[in-house]
C-alpha atoms as a PDB file:
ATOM      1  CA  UNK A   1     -24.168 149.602 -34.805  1.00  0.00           C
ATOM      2  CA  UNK A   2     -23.269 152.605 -35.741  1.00  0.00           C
ATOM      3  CA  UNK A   3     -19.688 154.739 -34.843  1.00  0.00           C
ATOM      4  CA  UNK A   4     -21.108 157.080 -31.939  1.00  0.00           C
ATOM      5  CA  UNK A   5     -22.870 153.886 -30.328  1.00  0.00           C
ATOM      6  CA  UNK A   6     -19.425 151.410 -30.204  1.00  0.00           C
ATOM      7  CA  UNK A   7     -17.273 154.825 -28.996  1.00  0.00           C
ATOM      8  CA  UNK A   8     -19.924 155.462 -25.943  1.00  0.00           C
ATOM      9  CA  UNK A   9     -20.101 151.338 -25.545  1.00  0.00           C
ATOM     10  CA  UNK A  10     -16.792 150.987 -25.779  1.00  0.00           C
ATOM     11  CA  UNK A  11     -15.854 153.819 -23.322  1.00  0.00           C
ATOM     12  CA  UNK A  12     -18.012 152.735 -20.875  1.00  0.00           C
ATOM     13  CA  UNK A  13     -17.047 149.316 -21.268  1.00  0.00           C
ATOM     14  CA  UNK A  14     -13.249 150.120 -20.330  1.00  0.00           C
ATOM     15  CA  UNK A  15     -14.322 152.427 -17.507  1.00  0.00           C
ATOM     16  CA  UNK A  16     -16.613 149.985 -15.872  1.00  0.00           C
ATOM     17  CA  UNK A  17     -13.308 147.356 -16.287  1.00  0.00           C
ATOM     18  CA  UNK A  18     -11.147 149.685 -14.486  1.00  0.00           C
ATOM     19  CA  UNK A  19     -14.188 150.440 -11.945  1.00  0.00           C
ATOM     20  CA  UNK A  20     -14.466 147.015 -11.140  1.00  0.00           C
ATOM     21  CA  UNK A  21     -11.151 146.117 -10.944  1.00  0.00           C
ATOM     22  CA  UNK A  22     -10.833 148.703  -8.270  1.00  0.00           C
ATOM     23  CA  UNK A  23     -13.422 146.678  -6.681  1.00  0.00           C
ATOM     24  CA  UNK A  24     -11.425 143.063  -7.149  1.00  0.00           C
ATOM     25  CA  UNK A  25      -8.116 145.229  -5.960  1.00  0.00           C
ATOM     26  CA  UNK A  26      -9.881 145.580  -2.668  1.00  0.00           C
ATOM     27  CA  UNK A  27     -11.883 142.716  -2.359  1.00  0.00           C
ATOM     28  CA  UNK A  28      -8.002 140.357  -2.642  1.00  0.00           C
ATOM     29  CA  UNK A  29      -6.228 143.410  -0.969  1.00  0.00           C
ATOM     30  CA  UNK A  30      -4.137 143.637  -3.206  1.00  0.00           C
ATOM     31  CA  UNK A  31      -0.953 145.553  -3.332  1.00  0.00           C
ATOM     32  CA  UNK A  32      -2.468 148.895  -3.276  1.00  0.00           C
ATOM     33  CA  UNK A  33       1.634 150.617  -3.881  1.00  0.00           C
ATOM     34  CA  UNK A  34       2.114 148.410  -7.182  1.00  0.00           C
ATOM     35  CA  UNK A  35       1.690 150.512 -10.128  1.00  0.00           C
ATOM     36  CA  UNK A  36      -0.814 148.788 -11.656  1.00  0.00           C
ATOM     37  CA  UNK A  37      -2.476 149.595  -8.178  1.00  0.00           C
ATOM     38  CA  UNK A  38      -1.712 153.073  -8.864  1.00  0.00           C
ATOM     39  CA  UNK A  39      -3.400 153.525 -12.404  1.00  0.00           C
ATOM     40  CA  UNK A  40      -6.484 151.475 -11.256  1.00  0.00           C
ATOM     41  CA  UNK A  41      -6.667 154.117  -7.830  1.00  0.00           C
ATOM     42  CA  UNK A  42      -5.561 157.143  -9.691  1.00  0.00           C
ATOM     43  CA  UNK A  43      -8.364 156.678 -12.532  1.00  0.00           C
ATOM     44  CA  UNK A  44     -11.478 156.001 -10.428  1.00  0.00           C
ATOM     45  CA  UNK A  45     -10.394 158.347  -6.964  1.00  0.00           C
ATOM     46  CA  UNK A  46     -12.341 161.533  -7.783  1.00  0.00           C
ATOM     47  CA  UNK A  47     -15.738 159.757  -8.220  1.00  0.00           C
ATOM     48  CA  UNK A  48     -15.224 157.610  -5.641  1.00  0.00           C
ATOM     49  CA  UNK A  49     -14.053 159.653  -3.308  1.00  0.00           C
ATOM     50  CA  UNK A  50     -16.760 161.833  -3.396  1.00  0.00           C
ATOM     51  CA  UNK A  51     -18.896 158.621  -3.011  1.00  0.00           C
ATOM     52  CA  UNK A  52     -17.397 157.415  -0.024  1.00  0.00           C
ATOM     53  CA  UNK A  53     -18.953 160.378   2.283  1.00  0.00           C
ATOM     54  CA  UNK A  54     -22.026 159.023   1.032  1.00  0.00           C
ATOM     55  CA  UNK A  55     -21.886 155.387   0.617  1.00  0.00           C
ATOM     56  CA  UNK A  56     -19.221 153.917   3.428  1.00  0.00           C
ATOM     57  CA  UNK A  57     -17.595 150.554   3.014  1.00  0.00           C
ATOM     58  CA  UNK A  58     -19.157 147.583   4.452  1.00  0.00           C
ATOM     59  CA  UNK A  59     -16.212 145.182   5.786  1.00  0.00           C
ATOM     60  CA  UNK A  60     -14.026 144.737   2.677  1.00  0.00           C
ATOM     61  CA  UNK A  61     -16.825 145.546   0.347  1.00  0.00           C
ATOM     62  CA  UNK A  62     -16.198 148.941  -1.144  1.00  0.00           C
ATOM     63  CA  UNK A  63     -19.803 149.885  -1.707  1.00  0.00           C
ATOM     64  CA  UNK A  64     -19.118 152.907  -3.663  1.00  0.00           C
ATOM     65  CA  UNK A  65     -17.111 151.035  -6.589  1.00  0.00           C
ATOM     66  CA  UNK A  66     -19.952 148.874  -6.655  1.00  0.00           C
ATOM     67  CA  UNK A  67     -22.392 151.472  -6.533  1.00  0.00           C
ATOM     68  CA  UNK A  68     -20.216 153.129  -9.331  1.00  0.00           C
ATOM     69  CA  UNK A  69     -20.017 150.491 -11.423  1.00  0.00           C
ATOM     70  CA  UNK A  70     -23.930 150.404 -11.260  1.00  0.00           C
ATOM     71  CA  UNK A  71     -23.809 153.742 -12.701  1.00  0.00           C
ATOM     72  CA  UNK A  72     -21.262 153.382 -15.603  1.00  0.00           C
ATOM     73  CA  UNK A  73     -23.794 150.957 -16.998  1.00  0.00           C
ATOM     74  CA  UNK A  74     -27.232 152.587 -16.045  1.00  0.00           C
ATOM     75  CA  UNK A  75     -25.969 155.559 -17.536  1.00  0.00           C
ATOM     76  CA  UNK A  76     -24.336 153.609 -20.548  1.00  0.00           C
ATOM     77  CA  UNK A  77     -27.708 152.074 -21.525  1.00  0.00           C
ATOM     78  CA  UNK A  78     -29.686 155.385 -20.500  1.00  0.00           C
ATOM     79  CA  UNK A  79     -27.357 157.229 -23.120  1.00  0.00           C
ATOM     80  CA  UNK A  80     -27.771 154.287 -25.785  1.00  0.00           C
ATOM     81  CA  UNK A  81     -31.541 153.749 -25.655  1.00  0.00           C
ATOM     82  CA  UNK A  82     -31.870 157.682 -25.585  1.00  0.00           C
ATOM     83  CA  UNK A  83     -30.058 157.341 -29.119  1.00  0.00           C
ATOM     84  CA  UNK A  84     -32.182 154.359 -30.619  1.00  0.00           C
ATOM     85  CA  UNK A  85     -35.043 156.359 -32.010  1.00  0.00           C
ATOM     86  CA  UNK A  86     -37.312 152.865 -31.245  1.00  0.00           C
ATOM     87  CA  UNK A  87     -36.577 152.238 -28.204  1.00  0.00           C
ATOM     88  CA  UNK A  88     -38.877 152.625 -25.102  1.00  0.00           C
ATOM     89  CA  UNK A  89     -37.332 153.694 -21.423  1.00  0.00           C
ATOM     90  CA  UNK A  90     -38.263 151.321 -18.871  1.00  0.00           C
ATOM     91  CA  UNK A  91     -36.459 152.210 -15.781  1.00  0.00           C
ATOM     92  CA  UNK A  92     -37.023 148.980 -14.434  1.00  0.00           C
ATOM     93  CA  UNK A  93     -35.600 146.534 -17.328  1.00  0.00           C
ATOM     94  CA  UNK A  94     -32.863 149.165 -17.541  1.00  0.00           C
ATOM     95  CA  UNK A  95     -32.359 148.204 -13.466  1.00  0.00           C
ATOM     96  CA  UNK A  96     -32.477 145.024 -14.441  1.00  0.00           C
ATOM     97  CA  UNK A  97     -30.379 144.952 -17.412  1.00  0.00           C
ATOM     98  CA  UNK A  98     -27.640 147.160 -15.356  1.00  0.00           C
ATOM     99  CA  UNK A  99     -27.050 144.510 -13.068  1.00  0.00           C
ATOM    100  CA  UNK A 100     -26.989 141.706 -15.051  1.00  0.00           C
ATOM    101  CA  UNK A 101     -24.642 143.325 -17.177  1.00  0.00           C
ATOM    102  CA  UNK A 102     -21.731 144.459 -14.201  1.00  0.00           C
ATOM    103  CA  UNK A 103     -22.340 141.000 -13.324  1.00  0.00           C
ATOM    104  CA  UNK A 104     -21.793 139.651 -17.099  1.00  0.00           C
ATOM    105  CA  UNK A 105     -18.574 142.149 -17.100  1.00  0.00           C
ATOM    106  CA  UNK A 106     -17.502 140.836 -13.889  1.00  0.00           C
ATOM    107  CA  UNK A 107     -17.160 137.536 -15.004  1.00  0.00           C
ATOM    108  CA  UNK A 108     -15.421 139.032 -19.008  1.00  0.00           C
ATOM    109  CA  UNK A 109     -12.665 140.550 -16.455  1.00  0.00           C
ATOM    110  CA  UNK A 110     -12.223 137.084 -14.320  1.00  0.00           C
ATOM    111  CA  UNK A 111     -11.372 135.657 -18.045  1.00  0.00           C
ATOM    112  CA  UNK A 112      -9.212 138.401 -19.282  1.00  0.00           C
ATOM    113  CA  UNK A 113      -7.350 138.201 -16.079  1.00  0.00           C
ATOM    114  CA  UNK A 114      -6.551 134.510 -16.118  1.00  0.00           C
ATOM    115  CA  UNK A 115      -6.010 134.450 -20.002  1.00  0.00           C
ATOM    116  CA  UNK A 116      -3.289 137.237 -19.524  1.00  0.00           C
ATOM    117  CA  UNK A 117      -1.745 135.522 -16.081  1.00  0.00           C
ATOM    118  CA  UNK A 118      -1.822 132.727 -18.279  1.00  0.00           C
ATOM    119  CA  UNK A 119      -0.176 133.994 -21.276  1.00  0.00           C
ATOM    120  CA  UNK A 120       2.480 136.276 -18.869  1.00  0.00           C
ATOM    121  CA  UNK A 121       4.039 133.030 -16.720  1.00  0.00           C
ATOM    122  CA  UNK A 122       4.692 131.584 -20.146  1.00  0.00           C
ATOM    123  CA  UNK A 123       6.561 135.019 -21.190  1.00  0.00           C
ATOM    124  CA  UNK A 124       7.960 136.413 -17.464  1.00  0.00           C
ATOM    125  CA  UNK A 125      11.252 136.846 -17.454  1.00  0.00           C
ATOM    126  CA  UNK A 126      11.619 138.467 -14.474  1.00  0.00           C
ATOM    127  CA  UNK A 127       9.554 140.754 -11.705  1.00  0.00           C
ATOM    128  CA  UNK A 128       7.104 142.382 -13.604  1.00  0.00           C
ATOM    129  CA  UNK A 129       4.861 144.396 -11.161  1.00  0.00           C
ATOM    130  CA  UNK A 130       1.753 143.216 -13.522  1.00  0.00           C
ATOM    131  CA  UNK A 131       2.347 139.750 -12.539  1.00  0.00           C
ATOM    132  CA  UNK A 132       2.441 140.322  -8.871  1.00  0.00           C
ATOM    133  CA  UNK A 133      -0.879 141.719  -9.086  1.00  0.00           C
ATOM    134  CA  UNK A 134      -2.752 139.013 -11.615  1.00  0.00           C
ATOM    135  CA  UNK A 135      -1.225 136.213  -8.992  1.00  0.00           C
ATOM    136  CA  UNK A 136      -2.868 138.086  -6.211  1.00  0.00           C
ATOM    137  CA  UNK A 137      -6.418 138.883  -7.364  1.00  0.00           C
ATOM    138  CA  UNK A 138      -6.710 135.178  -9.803  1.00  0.00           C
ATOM    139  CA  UNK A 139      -4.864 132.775  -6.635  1.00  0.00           C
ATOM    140  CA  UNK A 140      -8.401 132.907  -4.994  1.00  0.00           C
ATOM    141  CA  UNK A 141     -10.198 131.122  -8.187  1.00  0.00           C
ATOM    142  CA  UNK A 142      -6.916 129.231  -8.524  1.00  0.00           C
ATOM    143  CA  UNK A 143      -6.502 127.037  -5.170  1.00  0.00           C
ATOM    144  CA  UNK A 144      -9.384 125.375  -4.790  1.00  0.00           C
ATOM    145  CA  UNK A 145      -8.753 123.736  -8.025  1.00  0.00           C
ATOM    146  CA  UNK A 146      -5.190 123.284  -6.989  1.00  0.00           C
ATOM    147  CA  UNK A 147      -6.317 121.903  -4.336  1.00  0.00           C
ATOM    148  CA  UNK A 148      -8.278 119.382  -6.241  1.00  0.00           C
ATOM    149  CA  UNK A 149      -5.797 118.802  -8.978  1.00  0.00           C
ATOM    150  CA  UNK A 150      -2.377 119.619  -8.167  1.00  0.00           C
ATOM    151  CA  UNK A 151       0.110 120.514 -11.031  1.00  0.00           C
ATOM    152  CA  UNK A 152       1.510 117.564 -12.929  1.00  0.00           C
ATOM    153  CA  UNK A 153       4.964 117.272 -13.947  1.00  0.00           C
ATOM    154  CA  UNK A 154       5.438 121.175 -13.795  1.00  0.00           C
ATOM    155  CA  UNK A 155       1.730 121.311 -16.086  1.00  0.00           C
ATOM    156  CA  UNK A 156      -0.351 123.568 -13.739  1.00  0.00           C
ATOM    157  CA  UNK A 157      -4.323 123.017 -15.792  1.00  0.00           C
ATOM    158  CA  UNK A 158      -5.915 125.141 -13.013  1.00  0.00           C
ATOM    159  CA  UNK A 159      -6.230 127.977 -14.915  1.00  0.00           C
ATOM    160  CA  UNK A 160      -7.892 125.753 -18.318  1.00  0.00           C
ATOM    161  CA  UNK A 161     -10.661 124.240 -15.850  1.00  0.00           C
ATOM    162  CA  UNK A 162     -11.468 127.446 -14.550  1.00  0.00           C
ATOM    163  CA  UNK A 163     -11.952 128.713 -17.732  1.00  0.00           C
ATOM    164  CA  UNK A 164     -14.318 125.952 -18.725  1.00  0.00           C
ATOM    165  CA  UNK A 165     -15.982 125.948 -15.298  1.00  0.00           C
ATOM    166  CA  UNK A 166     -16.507 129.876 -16.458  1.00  0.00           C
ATOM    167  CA  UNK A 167     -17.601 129.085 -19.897  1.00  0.00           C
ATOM    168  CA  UNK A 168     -19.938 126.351 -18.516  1.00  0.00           C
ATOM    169  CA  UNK A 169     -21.879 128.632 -16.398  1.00  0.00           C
ATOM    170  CA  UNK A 170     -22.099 131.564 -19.072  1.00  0.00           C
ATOM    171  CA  UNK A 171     -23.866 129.405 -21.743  1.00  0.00           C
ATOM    172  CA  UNK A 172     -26.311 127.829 -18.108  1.00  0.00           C
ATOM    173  CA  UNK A 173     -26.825 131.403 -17.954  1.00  0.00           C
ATOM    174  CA  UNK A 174     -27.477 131.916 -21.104  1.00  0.00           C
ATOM    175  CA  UNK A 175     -30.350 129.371 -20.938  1.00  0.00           C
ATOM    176  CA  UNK A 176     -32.462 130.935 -18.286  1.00  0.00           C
ATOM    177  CA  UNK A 177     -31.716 134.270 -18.607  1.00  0.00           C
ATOM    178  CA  UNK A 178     -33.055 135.538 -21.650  1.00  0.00           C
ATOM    179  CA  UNK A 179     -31.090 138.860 -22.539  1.00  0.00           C
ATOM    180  CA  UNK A 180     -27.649 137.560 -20.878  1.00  0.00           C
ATOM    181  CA  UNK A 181     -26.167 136.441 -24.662  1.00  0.00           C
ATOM    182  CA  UNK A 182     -26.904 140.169 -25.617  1.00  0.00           C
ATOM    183  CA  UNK A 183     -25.537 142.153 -22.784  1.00  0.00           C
END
C-alpha cells in the first residue's frame, strides 16, 4: 500500500464513519442539540441536503445517508481500482463490494462505539455530552442482553457479550463470504 492509497482509504473511511453515524443518530433519535449531534449534522448537511429533494426519508430511515454512504465507498473503490494499474472495473463486484463494505463499517462503528462507552463509564466524572449520546445510540444493543443477564454486583458484562456476539458473526461471515476479511 502505498501513501496516496491509505490517505484516499483513510479519508473515506472517516467520512463514511461520520456518514453513517448520521444515519445511527437518526435511526436512535438521538439528541440531535448535543454537540456531538452538531459535528455529526454540520459535517454531512450540504450533501445531504441536497439529497433529500431527491431521495425522501422512509419512516425513520434517512435514505439519503444511506444512499450517501453507498457513495463514499463506490467512489472510494472506483478511485482505488482506477489507481491499481492491474486491476479490472467491474461495476457489478464494485456494487457488490460497496455494500458489503458499509455493512462491514457498520458493524467497525457498533464496536468502536461500545469499546469507547465502555472505556468512558470507567473514566466519567461528570456530564460529558459524549456520553449522553454513546448511551443513547449503544442502549438498543445493550437491553436485550440486560435483559438476559442483568448486572452483577455493580459488574454490568453486557457490553463484553456483545462484543463477542459481534466478533462471532464477523469471523461466520468471514466463512461464507469470500472478500469480507479484505474489505
Amino acid at each position: 500500500m502505498n501513501a496516496l492509497h491509505f490517505l484516499i482509504d483513510t479519508v473515506f473511511g472517516l467520512y463514511l464513519m461520520i456518514v453513517l453515524l448520521r444515519f445511527w443518530l437518526q435511526l436512535a433519535r438521538a439528541d440531535f442539540y448535543n454537540p456531538f449531534s452538531q459535528f455529526v449534522i454540520k459535517a454531512t448537511q450540504p450533501i445531504i441536503a441536497p439529497m433529500r429533494r431527491v431521495l425522501p426519508s422512509m419512516g425513520s430511515i434517512d435514505t439519503a445517508s444511506i444512499v450517501l454512504a453507498l457513495l463514499v465507498v463506490f467512489i472510494k473503490y472506483s478511485i482505488l481500482t482506477a489507481m491499481t494499474p492491474a486491476a479490472l472495473f467491474d461495476p457489478l463486484m464494485l456494487g457488490v463490494l460497496t455494500v458489503v463494505s458499509v455493512l462491514k463499517e457498520a458493524g467497525v462503528l457498533l464496536f468502536w462505539v461500545l469499546i469507547l462507552r465502555a472505556l468512558l463509564s470507567w473514566f466519567n466524572q461528570g456530564h460529558n455530552p459524549i456520553v449522553m449520546v454513546m448511551d443513547q445510540l449503544t442502549e438498543p444493543f445493550l437491553a436485550p442482553v440486560r435483559r438476559i443477564l442483568p448486572p452483577m454486583g455493580g459488574l454490568d458484562l453486557s457490553v463484553m457479550l456483545v462484543l463477542i456476539a459481534m466478533n462471532f458473526l464477523n469471523i461466520l461471515l468471514a466463512q461464507y463470504i469470500p472478500f469480507w476479511a479484505q474489505v
